[in-house]
Each structure stands twice: as C-alpha cells, then as structure tokens.
Protein backbone atom coordinates (compact mmCIF):
# COMPACT_ATOMS: atom_id res chain seq x y z
CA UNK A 1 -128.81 52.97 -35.36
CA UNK A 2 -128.38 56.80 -35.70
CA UNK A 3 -125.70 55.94 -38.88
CA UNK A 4 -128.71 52.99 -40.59
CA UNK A 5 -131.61 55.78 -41.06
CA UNK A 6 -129.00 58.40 -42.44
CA UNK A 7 -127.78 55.83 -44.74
CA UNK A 8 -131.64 55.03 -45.49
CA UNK A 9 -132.43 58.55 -45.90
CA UNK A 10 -129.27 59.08 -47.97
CA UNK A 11 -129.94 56.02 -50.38
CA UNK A 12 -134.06 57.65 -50.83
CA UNK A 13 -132.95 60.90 -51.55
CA UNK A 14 -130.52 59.39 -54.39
CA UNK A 15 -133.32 56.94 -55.56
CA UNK A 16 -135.86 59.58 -55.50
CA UNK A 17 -132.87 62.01 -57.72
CA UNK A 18 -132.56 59.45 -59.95
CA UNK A 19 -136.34 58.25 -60.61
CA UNK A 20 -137.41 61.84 -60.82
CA UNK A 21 -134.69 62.70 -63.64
CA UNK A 22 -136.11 63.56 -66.97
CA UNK A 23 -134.93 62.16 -69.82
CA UNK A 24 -134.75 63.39 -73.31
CA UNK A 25 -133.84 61.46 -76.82
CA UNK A 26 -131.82 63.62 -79.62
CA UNK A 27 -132.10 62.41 -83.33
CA UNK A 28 -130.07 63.46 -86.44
CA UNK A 29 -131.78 64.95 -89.35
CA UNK A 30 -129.35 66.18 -92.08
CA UNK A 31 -128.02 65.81 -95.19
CA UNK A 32 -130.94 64.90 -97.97
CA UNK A 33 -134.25 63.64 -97.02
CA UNK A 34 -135.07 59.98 -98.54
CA UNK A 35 -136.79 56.85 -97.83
CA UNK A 36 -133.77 55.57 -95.94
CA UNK A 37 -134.58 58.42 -93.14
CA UNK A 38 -137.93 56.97 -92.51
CA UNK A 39 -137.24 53.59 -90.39
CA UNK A 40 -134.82 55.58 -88.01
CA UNK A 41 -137.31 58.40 -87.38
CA UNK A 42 -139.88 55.53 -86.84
CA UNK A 43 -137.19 53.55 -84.28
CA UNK A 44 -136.49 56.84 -82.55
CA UNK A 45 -140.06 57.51 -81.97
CA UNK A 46 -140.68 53.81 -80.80
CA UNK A 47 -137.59 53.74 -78.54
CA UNK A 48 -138.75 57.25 -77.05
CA UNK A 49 -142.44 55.78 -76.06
CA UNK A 50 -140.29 52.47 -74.89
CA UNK A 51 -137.96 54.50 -72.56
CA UNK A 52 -141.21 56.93 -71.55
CA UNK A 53 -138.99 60.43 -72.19
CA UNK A 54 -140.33 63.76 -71.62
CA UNK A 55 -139.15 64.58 -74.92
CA UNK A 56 -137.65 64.18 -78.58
CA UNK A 57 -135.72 67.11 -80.33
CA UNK A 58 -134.93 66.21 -83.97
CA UNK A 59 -131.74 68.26 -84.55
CA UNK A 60 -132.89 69.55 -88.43
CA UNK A 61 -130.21 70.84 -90.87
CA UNK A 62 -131.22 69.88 -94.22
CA UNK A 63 -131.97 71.20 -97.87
CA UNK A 64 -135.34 68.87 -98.30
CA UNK A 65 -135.48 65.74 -100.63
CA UNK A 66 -138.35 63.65 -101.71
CA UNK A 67 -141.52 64.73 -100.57
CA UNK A 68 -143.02 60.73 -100.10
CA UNK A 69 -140.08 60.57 -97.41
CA UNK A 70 -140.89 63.98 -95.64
CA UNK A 71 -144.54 62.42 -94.96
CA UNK A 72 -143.98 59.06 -93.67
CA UNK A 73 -141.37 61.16 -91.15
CA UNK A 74 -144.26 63.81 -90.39
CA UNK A 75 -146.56 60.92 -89.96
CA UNK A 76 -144.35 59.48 -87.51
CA UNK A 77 -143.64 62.47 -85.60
CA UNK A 78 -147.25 63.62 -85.32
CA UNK A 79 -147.75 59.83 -84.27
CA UNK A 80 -146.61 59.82 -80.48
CA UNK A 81 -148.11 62.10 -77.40
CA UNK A 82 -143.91 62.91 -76.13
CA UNK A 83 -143.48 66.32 -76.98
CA UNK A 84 -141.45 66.69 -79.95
CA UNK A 85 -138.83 69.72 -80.14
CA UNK A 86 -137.44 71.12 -83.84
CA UNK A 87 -133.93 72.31 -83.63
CA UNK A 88 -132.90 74.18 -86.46
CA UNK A 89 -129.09 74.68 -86.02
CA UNK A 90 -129.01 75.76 -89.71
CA UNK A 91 -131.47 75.10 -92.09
CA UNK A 92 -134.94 73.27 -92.20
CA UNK A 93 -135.50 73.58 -96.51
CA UNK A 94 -138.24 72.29 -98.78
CA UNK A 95 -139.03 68.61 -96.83
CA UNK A 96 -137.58 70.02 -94.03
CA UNK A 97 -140.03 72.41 -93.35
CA UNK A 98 -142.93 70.23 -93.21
CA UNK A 99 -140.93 67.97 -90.63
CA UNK A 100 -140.02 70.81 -88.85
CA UNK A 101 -143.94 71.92 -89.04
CA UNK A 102 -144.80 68.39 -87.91
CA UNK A 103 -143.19 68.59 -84.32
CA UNK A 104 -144.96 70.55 -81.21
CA UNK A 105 -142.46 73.44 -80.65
CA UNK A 106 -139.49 74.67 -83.24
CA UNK A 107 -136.49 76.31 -81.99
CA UNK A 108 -134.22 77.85 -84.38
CA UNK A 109 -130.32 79.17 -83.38
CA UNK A 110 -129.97 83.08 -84.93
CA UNK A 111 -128.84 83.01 -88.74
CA UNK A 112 -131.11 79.89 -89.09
CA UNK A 113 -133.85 79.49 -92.24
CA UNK A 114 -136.86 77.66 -92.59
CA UNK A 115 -139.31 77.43 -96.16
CA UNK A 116 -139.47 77.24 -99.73
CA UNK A 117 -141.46 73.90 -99.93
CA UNK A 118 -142.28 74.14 -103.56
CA UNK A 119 -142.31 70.32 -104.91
CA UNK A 120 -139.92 70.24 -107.87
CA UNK A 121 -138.55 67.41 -110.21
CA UNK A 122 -134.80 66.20 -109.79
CA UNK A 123 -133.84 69.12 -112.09
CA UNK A 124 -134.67 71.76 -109.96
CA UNK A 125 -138.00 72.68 -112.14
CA UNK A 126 -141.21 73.47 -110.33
CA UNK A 127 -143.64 70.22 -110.63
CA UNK A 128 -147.15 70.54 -111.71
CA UNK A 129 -150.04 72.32 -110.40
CA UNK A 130 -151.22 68.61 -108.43
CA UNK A 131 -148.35 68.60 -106.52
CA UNK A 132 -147.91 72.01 -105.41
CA UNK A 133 -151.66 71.19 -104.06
CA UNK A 134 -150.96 68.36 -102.47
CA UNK A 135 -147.60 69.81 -100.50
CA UNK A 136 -149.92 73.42 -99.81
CA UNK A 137 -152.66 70.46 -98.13
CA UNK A 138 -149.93 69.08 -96.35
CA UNK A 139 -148.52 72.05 -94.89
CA UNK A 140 -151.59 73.42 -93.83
CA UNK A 141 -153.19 71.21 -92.19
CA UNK A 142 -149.46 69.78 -90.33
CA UNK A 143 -149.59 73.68 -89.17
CA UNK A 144 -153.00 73.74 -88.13
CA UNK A 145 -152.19 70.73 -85.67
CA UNK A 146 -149.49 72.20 -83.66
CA UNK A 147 -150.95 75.97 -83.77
CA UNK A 148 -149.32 77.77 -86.28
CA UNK A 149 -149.96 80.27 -89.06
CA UNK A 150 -151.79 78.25 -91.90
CA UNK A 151 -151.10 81.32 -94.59
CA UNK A 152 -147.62 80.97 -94.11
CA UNK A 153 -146.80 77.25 -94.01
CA UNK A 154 -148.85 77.78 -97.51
CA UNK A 155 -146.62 80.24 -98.48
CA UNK A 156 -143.73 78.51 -98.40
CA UNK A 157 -145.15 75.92 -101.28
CA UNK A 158 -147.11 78.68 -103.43
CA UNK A 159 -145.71 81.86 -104.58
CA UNK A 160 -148.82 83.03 -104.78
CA UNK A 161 -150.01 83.62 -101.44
CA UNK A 162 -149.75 87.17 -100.34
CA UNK A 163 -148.36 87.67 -96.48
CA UNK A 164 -149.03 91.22 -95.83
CA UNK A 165 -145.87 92.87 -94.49
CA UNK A 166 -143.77 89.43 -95.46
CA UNK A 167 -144.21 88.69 -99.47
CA UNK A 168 -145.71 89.99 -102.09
CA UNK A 169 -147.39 87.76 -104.82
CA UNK A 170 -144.63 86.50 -106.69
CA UNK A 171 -141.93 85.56 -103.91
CA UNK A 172 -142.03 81.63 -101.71
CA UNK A 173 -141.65 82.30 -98.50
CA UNK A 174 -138.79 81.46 -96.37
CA UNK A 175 -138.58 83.00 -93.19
CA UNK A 176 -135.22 83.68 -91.26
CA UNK A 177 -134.90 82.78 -87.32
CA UNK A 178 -136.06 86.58 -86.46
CA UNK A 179 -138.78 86.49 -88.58
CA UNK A 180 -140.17 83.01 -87.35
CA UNK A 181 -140.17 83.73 -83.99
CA UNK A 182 -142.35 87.25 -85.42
CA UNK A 183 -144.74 85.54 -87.09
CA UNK A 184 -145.35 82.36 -84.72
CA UNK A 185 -143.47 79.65 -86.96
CA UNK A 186 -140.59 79.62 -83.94
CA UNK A 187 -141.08 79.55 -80.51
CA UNK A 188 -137.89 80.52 -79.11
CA UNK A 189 -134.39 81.28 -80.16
CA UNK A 190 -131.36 79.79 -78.40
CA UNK A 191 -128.06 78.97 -79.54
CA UNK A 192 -127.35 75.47 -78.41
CA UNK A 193 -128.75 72.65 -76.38
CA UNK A 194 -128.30 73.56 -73.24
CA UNK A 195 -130.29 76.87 -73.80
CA UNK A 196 -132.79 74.70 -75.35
CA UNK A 197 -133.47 72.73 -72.38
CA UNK A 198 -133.30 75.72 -70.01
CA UNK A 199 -136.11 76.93 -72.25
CA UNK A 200 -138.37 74.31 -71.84
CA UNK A 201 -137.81 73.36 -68.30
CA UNK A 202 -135.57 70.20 -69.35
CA UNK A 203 -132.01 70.65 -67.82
CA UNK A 204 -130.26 68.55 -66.37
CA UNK A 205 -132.45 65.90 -68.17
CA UNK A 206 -131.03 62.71 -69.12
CA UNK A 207 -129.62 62.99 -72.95
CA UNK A 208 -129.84 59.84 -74.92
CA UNK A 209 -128.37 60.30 -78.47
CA UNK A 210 -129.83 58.36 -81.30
CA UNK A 211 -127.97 57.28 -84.33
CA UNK A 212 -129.03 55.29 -87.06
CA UNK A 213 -127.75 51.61 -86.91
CA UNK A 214 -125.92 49.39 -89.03
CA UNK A 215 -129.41 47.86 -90.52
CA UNK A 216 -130.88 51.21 -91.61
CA UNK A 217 -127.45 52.17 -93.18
CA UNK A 218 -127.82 49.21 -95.34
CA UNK A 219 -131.62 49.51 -96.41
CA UNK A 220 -130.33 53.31 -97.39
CA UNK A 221 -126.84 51.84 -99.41
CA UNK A 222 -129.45 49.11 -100.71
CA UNK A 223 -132.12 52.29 -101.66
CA UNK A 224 -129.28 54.01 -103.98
CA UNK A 225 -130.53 54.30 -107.93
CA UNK A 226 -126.90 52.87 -108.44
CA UNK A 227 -126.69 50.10 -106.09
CA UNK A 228 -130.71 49.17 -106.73
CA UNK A 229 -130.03 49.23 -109.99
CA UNK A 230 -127.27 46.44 -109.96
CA UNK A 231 -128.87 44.38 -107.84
CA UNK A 232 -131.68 44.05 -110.15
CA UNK A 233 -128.90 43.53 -112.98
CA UNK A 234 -127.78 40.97 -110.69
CA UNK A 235 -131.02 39.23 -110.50
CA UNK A 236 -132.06 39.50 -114.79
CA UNK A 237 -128.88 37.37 -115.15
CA UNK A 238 -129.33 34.80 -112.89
CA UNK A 239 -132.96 34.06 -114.23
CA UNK A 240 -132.05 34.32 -117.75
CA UNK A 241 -129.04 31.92 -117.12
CA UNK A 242 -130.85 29.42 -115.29
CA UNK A 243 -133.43 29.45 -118.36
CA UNK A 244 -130.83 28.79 -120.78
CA UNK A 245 -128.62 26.04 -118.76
CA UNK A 246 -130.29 22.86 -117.50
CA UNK A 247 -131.02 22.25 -113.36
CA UNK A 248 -130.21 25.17 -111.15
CA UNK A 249 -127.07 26.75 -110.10
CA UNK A 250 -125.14 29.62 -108.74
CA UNK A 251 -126.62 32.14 -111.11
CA UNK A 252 -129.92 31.62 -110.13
CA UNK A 253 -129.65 31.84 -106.33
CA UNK A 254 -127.35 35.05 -106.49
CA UNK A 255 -129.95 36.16 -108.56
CA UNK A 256 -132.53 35.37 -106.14
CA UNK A 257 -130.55 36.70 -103.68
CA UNK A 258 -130.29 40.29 -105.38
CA UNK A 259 -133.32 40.61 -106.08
CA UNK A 260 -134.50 39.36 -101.83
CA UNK A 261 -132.57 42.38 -100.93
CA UNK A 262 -133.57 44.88 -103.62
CA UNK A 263 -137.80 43.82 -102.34
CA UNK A 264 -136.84 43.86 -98.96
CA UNK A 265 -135.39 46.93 -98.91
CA UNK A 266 -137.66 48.44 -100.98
CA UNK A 267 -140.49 46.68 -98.52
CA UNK A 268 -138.88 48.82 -95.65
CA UNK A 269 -139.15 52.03 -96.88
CA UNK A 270 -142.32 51.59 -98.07
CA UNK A 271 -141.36 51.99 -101.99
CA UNK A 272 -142.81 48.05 -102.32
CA UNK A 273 -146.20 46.68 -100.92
CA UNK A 274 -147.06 43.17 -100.24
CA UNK A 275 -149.05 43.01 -103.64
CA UNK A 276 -145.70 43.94 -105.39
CA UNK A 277 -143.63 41.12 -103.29
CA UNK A 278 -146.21 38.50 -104.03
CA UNK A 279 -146.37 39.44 -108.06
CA UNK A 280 -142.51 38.83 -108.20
CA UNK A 281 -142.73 35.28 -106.19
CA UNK A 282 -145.54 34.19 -108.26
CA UNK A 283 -143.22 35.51 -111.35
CA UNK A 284 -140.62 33.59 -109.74
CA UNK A 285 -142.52 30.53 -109.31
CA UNK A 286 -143.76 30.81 -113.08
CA UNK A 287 -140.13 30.89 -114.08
CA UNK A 288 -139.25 27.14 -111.89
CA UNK A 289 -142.00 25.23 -113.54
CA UNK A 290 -140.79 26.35 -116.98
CA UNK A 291 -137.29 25.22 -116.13
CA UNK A 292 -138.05 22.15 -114.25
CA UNK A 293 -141.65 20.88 -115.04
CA UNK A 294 -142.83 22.14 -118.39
CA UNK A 295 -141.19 21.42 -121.58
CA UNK A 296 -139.67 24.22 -123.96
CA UNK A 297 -140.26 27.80 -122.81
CA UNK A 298 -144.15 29.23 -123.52
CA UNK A 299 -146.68 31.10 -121.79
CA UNK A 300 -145.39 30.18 -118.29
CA UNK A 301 -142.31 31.08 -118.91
CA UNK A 302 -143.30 34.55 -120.60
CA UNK A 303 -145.92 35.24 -117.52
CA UNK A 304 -143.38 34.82 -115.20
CA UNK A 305 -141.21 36.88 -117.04
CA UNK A 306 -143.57 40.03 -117.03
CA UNK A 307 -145.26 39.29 -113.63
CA UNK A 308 -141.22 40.06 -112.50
CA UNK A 309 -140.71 42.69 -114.59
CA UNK A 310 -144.29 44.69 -113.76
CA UNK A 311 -143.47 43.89 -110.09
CA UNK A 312 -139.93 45.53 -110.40
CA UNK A 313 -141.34 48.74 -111.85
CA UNK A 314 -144.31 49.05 -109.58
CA UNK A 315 -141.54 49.13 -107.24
CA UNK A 316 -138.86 51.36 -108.61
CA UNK A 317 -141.94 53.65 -109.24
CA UNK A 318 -142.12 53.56 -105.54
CA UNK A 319 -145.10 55.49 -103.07
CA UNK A 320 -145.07 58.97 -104.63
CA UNK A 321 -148.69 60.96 -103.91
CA UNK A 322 -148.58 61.37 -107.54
CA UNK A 323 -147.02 59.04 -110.69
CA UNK A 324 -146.11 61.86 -113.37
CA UNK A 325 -144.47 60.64 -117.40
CA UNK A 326 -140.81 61.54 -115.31
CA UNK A 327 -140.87 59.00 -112.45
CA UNK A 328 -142.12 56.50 -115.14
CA UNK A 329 -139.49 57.13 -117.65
CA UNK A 330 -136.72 56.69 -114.93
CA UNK A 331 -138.28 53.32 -113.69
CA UNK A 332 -138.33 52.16 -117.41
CA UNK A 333 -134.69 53.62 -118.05
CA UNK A 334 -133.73 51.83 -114.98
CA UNK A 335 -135.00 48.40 -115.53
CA UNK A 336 -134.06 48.86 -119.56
CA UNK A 337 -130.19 49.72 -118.18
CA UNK A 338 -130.32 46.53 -115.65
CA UNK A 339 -131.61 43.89 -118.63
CA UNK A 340 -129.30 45.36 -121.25
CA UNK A 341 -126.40 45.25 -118.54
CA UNK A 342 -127.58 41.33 -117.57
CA UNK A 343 -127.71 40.28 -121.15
CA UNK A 344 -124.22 42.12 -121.91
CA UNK A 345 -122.96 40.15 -119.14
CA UNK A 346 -124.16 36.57 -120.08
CA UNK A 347 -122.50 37.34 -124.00
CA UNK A 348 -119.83 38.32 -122.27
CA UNK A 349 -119.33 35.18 -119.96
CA UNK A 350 -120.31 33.01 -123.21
CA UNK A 351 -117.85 34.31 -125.20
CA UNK A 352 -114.76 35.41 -123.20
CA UNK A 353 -114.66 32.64 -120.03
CA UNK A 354 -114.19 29.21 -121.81
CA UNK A 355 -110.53 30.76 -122.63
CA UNK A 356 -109.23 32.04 -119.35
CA UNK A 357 -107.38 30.26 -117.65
CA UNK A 358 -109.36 29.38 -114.13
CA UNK A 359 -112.10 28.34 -116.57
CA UNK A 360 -109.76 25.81 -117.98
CA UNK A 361 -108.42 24.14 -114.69
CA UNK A 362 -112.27 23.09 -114.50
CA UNK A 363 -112.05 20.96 -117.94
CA UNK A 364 -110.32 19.00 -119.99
CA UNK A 365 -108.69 20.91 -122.63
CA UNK A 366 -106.93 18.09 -124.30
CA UNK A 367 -108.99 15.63 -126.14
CA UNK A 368 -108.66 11.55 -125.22
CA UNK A 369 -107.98 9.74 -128.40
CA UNK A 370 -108.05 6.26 -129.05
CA UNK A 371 -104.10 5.82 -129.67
CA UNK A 372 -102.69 7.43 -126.31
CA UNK A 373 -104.29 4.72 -124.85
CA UNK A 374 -108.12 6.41 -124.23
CA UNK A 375 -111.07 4.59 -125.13
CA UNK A 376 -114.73 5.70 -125.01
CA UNK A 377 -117.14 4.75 -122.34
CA UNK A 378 -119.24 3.85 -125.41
CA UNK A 379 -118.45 1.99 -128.61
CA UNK A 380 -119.10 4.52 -131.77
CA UNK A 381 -120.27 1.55 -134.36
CA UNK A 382 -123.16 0.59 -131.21
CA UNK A 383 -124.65 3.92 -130.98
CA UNK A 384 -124.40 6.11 -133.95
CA UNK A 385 -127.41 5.82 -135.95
CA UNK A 386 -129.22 4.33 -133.30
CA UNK A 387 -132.51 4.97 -131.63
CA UNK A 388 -134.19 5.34 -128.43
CA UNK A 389 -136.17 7.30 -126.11
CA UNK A 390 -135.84 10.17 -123.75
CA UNK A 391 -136.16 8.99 -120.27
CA UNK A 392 -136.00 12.84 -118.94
CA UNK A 393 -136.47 15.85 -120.85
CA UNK A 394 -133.15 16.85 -122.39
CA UNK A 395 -132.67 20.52 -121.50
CA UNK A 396 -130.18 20.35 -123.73
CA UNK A 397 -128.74 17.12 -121.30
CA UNK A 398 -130.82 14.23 -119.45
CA UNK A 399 -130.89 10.58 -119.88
CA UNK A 400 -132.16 8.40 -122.81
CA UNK A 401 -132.56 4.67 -122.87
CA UNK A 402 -130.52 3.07 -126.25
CA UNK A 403 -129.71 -0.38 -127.05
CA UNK A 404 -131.45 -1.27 -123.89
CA UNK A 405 -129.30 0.97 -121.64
CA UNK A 406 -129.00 4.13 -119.86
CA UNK A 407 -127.28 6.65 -121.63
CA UNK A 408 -126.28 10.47 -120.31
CA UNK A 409 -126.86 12.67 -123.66
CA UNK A 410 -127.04 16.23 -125.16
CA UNK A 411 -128.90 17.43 -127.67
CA UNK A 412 -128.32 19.35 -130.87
CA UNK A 413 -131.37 21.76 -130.11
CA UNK A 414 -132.46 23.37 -127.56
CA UNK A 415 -134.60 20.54 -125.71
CA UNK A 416 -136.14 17.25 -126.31
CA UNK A 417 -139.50 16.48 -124.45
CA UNK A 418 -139.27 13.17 -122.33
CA UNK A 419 -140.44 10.03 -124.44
CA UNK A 420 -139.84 11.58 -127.34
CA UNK A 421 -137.87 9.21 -129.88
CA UNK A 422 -134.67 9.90 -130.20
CA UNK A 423 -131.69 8.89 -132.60
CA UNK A 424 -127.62 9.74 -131.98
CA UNK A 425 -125.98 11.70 -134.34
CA UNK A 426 -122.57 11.60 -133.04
CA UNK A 427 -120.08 10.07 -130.31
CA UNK A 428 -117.95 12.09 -129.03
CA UNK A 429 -115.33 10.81 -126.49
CA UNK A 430 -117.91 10.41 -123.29
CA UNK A 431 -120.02 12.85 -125.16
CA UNK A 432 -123.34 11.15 -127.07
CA UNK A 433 -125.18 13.66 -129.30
CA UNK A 434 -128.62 13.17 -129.73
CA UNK A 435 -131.76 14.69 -131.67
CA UNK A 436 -135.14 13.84 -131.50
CA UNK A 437 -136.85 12.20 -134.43
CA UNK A 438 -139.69 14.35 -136.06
C-alpha cells in the first residue's frame, strides 16, 4: 500500500512539473524583409495562441526591406495578447525597427543597432515627403502602444527631429544597444537566450523553434521579380497560342497554370485582392468565348485581353501605402518584358520547331503520291472547284458538308464562320483547302 501512494504522489508531482512548464515559441527574422515573411509571422502567431505559450521572441537581424511587408508583420505581432519579446542579436534596420517597435519588450545583445527607418526607393534614394509621413505615423503610434519614446521612434524616419543630447537636426537616428537601453527603446541587455529567459522569468521554459515551411518557401520563390515575371511570360504565351490555333491544348493550360500560381501567390501575400483575381477570370472567360463561341476575334476577345492585362498590373503594383511614377514604371516594364518574351517565344517555336527532329517523328515528312502506290481519301476532279457549307466554324480547320458529304477542311484565311458558303481551292493528299465565298 505504502509503495501505491508514493508511486501516486510521484506520478502528481511529475504531472503537476510538466503541466506547470512554460513554454515559449522562437521565430526567425533575417535576411531582407518582403511579402514572403508575412504568412510565417502570421502562422507563428496563430500556432503560439494554438499551443497557449507564455511567450514569442522574434530573433531580429535584418537590414529592413519593403515597408508594405514590415506592416502586415507589425500588424500581426501587435495582433495577439502572448507577450512578444524582440531579440536583436545584431541588427534591427529600417523595417526592422518598426517590427522590433511592434513587440512588448526588446532585448538587444551589446554591439547591437536599431533605426534609420527612412522609406527609400530600390536605389537607396530617400522617397518623398508622403512616405516619410506615413513611416513617422507608423512609428509613432507602434511606440506609443508598447510605452516607448514617441520622439525617437520619429527620429529614426526624419532627420529632422532634434533629440536633445542624441542628434542634432540633420542626423536619423539609430541608436546602439547602450544607448537603447538609456533612452527606453531596450529593456534589457543579455547576450544569448538563456540570459533572455532568466530575465524575464522564463527558464527552463519549453522552447519550440519555428521555421518557415515548405509552402511559404514557395509563395516567397513564386514572389521573386524574376520568377513572377516568367510565370506571367508563361501565361501571355499560352493565351496568345490558344487564340491563334483552333480547340485548346497544352499551351493554354500551362498558361493557365502560370498564371494560378503567379494570383495565388500574389493572393497570399496580400500583393492581389479578390477584385484583382476575379478581373483576370472574367478576362479569362472573355478570352474562351472568343476561341470557342464567337466567330473571328473582336471586342470580346480585346476585353478579355485588357481585363488580364489591368488585373496583372494591379497586381504587380501590389499593396504599397502609396503608388508613386517608380512602382508603376516597374509593373509596366515587367509586364512589357513578359509579352515581348511570350511573343519572342511563339516566333520562335513557329519558325525553328517544324525542323527539329522530335518535331518530325510527330509527322509525315515524306509526301504520299499517287505512283508509290498512295491514293487520296478524296478524288481531286470531285472536289476542286466545288461548293458547300461550313458545318462548324473553321478556325482555320472544322468540318464542311460537299457533294453531300462530310468533309474535314482548312482554310486559306484565318476563319470561316459556320454556314458560310464555301468552295475548295485545292486537294492536297488528305488535306482539302477551302475558302469561303464572298
């Protein structure tokens, strides 16, 4: 009996150990800020109210990067009642300040830097007065939230601002590890994790390491100006191959495919909203009933065509607080690039495949002629000259009825609209040439 209750008390003590361990999530954030940071902030915040931790520390070492990025983060962070720990192992710069701003205590290790938020272009040159606004707004009012010095979360956008004893008038402010504990930025120094946790009465608390996963790698490769701007290549020759060739083939889905994952990606990170996704499918749509309902190529063809195209740039343009002549010019560049590439590719294909040689194992390259022994599935004197009628549009093949009978045929043009009259022009081996009489 005496060896049951210590066994009892033994297993309590354990369960009680374990249910009263805290637990603690730690989250990457290095290298350059972008879009494809977002989602795996978001999924480390979710996963942290999920498991109930006692807190998050977002391990910072980064130079900044786009400022539309550094918000949806900050947003996120600011989000969720966990408390939310800043550890600056090395630098939090430009974007990284504000998400380093946006958590409820920052620790920096000695030699560490935080500031210079000033929003500049991707050459390095200080944006417009707008933007340095909206970043100061930002700053402030993400430092006002946790209880720190609004002047110098300011300071580190504007120049201007004077911190007496810091900066004069004409310097940004970026404060080392000594001087952000001084002036309230940081609330403690320590030089690794485990003095972190010491700090903040955390040790011994359960460490669950977040990394981003396979899915949010790809939305980021997907995000790349290079890779983005291929698969939207991808997707201008597909269409404009499927509009020139009758039916629908490969072209056209791998073109729908590229251009799926260049919206859904986009969708993700928040560059594309539903509006945008539902202008391309009507596009799209537009597109189909030119090939496959309505005859020739006119204004549902063209509306398709630009409903794509606007839908694209809205797109590439992306979620910026502010559209300036720069982002514009690169979305235009971009798509320009991707159409000249597409239509480079189809002369390309037109010109330079019908002669290789896996082109050739899919046709005959040697003509049937009458004295080898190969006769025509038609006899010339019956159908050239004659007449009939389109029983399907000819796009620039389909069916026509002549001499009473069904007859596959090509035209000489472009397209023939169905029951339009018809007369053959020319017979050549299982091949019946055709053009419609005006």
């Amino acid at each position: 009996m005496k060896t049951i209750i210590l066994s009892l008390s033994l297993l309590l003590i354990f369960s009680s150990t374990v249910l009263s361990q805290k637990k603690i999530i730690i989250a990457e954030i290095e290298e350059e800020i972008d879009l494809g940071l977002a989602p795996y902030v978001r999924r480390v915040v979710s996963e942290a109210e999920k498991e109930n931790v006692d807190a998050i520390i977002f391990r910072i070492n980064t130079f900044g990067g786009r400022v539309d990025a550094a918000t949806q983060i900050k947003d996120a962070i600011i989000s969720t009642d966990i408390l939310t720990i800043a550890f600056i192992n090395n630098r939090a710069i430009s974007a990284g300040s504000l998400i380093a701003l946006s958590c409820n205590k920052i620790v920096m290790v000695p030699g560490s830097s935080i500031g210079a938020t000033t929003v500049v272009d991707q050459a390095g040159q200080k944006q417009a007065e707008k933007y340095q606004s909206y970043m100061r707004s930002e700053m402030r009012a993400t430092a006002e939230r946790n209880g720190r010095r609004t002047d110098i979360a300011e300071g580190m956008v504007d120049e201007r601002i004077v911190i007496e004893g810091l900066v004069d008038s004409t310097k940004l402010v970026t404060l080392t590890s000594e001087e952000s504990l001084k002036y309230g930025i940081a609330d403690t120094l320590v030089n690794n994790i485990s003095e972190l946790l010491a700090a903040f009465d955390l040790k011994g608390a359960k460490e669950i390491h977040i990394s981003q996963n396979w899915a949010e790698g790809v939305v980021r490769f997907l995000n790349n100006a290079v890779i983005s701007s291929i698969l939207i290549m991808i997707g201008f020759f597909g269409l404009l191959a499927e509009i020139k060739s009758p039916g629908w083939g490969v072209p056209g889905t791998a073109g729908l495919i590229a251009l799926a994952l260049f919206f859904g990606s986009s969708y993700i990170l928040q560059l594309a909203s539903v509006i945008e996704i539902l202008m391309f499918i009507a596009g799209v749509v537009l597109i189909l009933l030119e090939i496959f309902v309505i005859p020739g190529f006119g204004i549902a063809g063209i509306s398709g065509i630009v409903l794509v195209f606007v839908s694209l740039f809205l797109s590439l343009v992306g979620s910026d607080p502010f559209i300036d002549y720069e982002m514009i010019s690169t979305a235009i560049v971009q798509l320009s690039i991707s159409l000249v590439a597409a239509l480079g590719l189809i002369f390309i294909l037109a010109r330079f495949l019908p002669k290789t040689t896996v082109f050739n194992k899919f046709i005959l390259s040697e003509s049937e002629q009458s004295d080898k022994g190969f006769s025509s599935h038609h006899k010339t004197s019956e159908l050239i000259g004659a007449e009939g009628v389109a029983l399907t549009t000819l796009r620039p093949s389909g069916t026509a009825e002549i001499n009473g009978k069904r007859v596959d045929v090509v035209t000489d043009s472009e397209y023939v609209e169905k029951g339009k009259k018809i007369k053959v022009l020319a017979v050549e081996g299982i091949r019946v040439v055709v053009r419609e009489i005006k």
